[in-house]
C-alpha atoms as a PDB file:
ATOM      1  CA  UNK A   1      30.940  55.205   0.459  1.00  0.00           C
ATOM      2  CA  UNK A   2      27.692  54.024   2.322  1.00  0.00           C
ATOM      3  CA  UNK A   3      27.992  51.659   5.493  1.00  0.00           C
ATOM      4  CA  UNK A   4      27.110  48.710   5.359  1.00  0.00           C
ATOM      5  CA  UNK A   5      25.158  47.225   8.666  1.00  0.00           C
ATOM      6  CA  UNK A   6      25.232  43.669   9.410  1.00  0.00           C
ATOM      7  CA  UNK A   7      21.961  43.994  11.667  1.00  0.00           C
ATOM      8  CA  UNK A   8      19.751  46.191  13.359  1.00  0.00           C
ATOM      9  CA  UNK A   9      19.285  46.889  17.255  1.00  0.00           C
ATOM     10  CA  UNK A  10      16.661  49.879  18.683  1.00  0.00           C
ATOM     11  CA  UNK A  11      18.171  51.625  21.689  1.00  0.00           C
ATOM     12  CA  UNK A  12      15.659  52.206  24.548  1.00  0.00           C
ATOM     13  CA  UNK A  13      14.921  55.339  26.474  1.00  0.00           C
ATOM     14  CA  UNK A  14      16.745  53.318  29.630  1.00  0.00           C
ATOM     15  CA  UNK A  15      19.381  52.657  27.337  1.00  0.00           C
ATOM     16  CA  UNK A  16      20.258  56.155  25.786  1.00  0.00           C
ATOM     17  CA  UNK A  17      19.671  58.039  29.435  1.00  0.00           C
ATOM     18  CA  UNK A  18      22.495  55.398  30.831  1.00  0.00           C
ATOM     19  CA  UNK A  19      24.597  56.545  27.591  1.00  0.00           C
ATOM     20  CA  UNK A  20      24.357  60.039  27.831  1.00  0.00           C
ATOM     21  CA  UNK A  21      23.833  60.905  31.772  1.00  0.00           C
ATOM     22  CA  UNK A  22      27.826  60.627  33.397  1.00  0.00           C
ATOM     23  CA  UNK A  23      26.083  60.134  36.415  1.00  0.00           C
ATOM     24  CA  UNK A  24      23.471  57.145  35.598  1.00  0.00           C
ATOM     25  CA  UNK A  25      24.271  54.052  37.362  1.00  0.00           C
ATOM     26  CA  UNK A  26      24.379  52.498  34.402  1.00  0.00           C
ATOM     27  CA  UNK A  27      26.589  54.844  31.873  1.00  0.00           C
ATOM     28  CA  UNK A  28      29.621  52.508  32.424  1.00  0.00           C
ATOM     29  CA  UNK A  29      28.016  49.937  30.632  1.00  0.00           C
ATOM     30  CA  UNK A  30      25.922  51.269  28.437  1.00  0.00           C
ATOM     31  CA  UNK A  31      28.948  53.307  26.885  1.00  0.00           C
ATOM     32  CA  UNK A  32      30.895  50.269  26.631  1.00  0.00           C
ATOM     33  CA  UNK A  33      27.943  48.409  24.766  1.00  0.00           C
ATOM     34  CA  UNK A  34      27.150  51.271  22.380  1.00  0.00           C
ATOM     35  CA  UNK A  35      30.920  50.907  21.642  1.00  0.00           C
ATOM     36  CA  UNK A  36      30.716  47.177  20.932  1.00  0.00           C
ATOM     37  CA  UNK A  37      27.687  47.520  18.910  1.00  0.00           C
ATOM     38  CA  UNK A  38      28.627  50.590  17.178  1.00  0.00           C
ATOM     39  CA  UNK A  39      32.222  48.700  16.608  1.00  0.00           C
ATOM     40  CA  UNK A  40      29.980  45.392  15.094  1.00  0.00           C
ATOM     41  CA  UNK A  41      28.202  47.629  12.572  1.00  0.00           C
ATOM     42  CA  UNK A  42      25.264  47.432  14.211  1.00  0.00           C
ATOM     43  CA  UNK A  43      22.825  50.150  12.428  1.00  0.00           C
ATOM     44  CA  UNK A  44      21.016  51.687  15.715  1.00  0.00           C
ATOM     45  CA  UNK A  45      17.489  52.446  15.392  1.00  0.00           C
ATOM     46  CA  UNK A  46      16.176  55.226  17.574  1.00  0.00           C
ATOM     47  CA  UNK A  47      12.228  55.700  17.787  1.00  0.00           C
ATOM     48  CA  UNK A  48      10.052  59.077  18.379  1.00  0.00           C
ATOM     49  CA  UNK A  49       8.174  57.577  21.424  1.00  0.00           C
ATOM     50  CA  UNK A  50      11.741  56.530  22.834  1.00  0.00           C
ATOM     51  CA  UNK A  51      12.516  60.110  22.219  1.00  0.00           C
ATOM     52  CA  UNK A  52       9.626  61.944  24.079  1.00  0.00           C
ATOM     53  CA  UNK A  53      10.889  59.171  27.185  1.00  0.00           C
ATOM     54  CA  UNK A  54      14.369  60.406  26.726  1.00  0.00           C
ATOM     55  CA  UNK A  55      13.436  64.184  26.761  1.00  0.00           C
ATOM     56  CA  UNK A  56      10.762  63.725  29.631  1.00  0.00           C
ATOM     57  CA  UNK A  57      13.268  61.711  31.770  1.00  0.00           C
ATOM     58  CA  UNK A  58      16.040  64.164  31.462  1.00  0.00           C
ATOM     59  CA  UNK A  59      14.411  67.058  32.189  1.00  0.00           C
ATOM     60  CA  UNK A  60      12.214  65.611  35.109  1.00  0.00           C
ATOM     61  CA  UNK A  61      15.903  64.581  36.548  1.00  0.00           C
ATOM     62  CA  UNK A  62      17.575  68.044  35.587  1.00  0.00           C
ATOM     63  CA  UNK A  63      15.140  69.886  37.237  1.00  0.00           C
ATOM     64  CA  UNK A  64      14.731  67.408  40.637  1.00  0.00           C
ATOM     65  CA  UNK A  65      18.613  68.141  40.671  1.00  0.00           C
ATOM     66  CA  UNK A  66      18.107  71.988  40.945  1.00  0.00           C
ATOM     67  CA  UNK A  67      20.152  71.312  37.505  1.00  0.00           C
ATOM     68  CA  UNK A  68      17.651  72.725  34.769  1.00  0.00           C
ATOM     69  CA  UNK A  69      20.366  75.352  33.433  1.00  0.00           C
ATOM     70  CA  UNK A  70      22.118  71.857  31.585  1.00  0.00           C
ATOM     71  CA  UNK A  71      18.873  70.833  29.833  1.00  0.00           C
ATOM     72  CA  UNK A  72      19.726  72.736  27.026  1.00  0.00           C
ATOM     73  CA  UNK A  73      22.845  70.875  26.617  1.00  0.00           C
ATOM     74  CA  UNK A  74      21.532  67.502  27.129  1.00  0.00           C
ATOM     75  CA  UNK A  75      19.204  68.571  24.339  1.00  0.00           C
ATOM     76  CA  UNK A  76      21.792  69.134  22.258  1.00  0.00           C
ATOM     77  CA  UNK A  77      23.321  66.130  22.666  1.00  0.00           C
ATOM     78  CA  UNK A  78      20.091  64.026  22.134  1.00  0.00           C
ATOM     79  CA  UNK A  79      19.773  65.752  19.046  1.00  0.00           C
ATOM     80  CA  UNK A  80      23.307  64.971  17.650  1.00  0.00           C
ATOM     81  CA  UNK A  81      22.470  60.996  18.477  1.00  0.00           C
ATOM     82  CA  UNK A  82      19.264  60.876  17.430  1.00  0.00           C
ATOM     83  CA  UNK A  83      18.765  63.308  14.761  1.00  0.00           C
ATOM     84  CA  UNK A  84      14.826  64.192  13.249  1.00  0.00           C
ATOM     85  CA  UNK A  85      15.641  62.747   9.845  1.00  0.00           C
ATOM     86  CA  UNK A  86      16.366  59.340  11.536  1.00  0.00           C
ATOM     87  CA  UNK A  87      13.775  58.803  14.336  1.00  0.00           C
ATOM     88  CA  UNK A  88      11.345  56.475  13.108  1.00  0.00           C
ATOM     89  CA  UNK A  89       7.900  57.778  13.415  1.00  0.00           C
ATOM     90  CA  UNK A  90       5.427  55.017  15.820  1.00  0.00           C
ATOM     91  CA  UNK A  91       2.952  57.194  16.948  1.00  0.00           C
ATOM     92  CA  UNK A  92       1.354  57.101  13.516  1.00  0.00           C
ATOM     93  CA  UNK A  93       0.534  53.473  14.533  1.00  0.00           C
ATOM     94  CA  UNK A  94      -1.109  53.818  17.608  1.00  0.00           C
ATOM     95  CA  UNK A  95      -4.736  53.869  16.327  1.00  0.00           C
ATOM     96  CA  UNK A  96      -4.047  50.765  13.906  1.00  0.00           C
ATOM     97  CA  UNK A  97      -2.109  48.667  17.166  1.00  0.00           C
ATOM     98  CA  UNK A  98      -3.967  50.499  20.283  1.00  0.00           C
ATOM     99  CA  UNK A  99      -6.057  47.207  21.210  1.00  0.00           C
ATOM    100  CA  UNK A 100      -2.877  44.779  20.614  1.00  0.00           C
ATOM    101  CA  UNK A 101      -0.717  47.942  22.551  1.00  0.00           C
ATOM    102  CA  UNK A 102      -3.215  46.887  25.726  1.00  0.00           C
ATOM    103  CA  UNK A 103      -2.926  43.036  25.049  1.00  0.00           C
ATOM    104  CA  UNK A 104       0.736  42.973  26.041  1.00  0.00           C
ATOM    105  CA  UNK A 105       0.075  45.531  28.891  1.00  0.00           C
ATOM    106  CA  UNK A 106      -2.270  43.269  30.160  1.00  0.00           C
ATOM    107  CA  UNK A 107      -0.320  40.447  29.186  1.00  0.00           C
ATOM    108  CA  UNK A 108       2.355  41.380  31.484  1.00  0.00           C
ATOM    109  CA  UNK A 109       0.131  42.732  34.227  1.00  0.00           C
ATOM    110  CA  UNK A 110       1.848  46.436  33.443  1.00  0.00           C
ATOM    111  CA  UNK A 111       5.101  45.815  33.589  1.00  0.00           C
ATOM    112  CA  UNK A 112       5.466  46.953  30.554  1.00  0.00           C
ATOM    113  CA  UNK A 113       3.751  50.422  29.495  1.00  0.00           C
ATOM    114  CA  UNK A 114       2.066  51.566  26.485  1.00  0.00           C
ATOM    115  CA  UNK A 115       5.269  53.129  25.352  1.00  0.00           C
ATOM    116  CA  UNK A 116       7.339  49.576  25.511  1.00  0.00           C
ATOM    117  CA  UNK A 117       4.492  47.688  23.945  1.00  0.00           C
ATOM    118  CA  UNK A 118       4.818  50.257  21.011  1.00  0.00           C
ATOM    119  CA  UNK A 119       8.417  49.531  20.590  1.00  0.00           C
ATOM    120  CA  UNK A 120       7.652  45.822  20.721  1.00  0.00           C
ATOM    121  CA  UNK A 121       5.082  45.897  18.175  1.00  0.00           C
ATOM    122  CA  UNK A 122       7.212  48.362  16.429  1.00  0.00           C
ATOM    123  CA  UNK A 123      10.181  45.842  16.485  1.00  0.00           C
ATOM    124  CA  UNK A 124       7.552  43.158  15.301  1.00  0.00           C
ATOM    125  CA  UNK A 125       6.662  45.519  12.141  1.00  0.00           C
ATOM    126  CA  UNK A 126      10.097  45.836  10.826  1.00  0.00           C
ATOM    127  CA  UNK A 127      11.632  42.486  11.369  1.00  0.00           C
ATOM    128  CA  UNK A 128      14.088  44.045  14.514  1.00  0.00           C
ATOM    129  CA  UNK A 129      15.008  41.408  16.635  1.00  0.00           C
ATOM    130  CA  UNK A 130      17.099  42.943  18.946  1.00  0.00           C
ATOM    131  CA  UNK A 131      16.783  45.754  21.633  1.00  0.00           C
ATOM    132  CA  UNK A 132      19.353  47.363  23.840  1.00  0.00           C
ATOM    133  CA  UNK A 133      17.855  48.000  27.377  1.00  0.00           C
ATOM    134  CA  UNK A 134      18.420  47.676  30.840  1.00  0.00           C
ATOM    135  CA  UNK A 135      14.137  47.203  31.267  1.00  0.00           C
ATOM    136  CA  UNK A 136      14.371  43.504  31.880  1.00  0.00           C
ATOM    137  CA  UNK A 137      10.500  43.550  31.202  1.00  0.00           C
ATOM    138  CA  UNK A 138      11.335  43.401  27.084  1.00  0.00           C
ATOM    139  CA  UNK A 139      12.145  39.646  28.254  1.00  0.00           C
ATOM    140  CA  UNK A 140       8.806  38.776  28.242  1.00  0.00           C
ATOM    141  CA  UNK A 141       8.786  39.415  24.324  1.00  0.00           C
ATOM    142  CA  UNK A 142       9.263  36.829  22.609  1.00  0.00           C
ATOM    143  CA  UNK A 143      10.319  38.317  18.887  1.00  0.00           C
ATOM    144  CA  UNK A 144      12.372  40.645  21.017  1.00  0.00           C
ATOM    145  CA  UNK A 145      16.247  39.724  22.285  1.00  0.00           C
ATOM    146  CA  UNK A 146      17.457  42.100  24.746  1.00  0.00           C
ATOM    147  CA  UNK A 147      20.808  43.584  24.935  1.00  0.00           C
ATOM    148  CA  UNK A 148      21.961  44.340  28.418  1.00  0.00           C
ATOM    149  CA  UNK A 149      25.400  44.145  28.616  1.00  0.00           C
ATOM    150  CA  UNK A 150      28.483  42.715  26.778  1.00  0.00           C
ATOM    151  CA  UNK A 151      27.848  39.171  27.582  1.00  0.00           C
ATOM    152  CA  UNK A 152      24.717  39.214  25.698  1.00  0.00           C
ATOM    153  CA  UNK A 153      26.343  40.601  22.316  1.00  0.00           C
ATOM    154  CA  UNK A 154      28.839  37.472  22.826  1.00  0.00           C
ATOM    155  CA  UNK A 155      25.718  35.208  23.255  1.00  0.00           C
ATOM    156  CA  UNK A 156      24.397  35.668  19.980  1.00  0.00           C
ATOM    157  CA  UNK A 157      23.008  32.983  19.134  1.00  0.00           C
ATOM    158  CA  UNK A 158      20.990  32.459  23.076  1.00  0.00           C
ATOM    159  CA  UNK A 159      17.722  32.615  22.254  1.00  0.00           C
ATOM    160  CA  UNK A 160      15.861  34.920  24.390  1.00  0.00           C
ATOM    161  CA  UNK A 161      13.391  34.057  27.054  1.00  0.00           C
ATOM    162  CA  UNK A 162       9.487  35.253  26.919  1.00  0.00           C
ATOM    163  CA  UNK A 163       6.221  34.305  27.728  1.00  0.00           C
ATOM    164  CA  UNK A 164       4.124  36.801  25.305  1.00  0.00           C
ATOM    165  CA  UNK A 165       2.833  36.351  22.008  1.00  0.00           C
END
């Protein structure tokens, strides 16, 4: 029997890292939010450029930590929660959205990067109106409600604040 989803949410690079790094200042929540979510039948919705961001940051930390020896493992566990088959491919958009991907850099004087303007756009594309970060900078978007911690999923109906088009 197929499950049935009652929305859609992407998870953010700042989001997953929280999730799956024990010692992220923010793994406490984030574990209890994927919970909530995952317990809502939220379908989660993981993207290839949040992927390279996940790998990148993770192995950057691993190795600052004289801790490369685990990166294999983390891999692993990336893999298991956000398996090839279900990444959604964005990249392939970047020549079609690169001079809209610089309006909202620009737009928000950098604050948020070419990767979180392709999410945004991405998020735009597909009709996703809800993200689960801890980058308070995806408040700015205005087709975009973030999802920071358990008091937003309770606040459904709060319409987010933003000041891009």
């Amino acid at each position: 029997m197929q499950k049935e989803y009652t929305t859609e949410v992407i998870l953010d690079a700042s989001f997953v890292i929280a999730y799956l790094d024990i010692r992220d200042k923010w793994h406490d929540v984030a574990t209890s939010v994927y919970n909530q979510l995952r317990d809502k039948n939220l379908r989660f919705l993981y993207l290839d450029c949040v992927m390279n961001e996940i790998l990148s940051v993770f192995g950057k930390r691993l190795e600052e930590k004289g801790l490369s020896q685990e990166f294999r493992t983390k891999l692993h566990d990336i893999k298991k929660l956000m398996p090839k088959d279900e990444l959604i491919w964005t990249y392939t958009k970047v020549l079609d959205w690169y001079d809209e991907i610089l309006q909202i850099m620009e737009k928000s004087e950098g604050r948020l990067n070419f990767h979180d303007a392709l999410i945004a756009l991405t998020a735009r594309e597909l009709g996703i109106k809800y993200i689960a970060s801890f980058d308070k900078d995806f408040d700015e978007i205005k087709w975009l409600m973030r999802i920071k911690g358990e008091e937003r999923i309770k606040e459904d109906s709060e319409s987010s604040t933003s000041s891009l088009n």
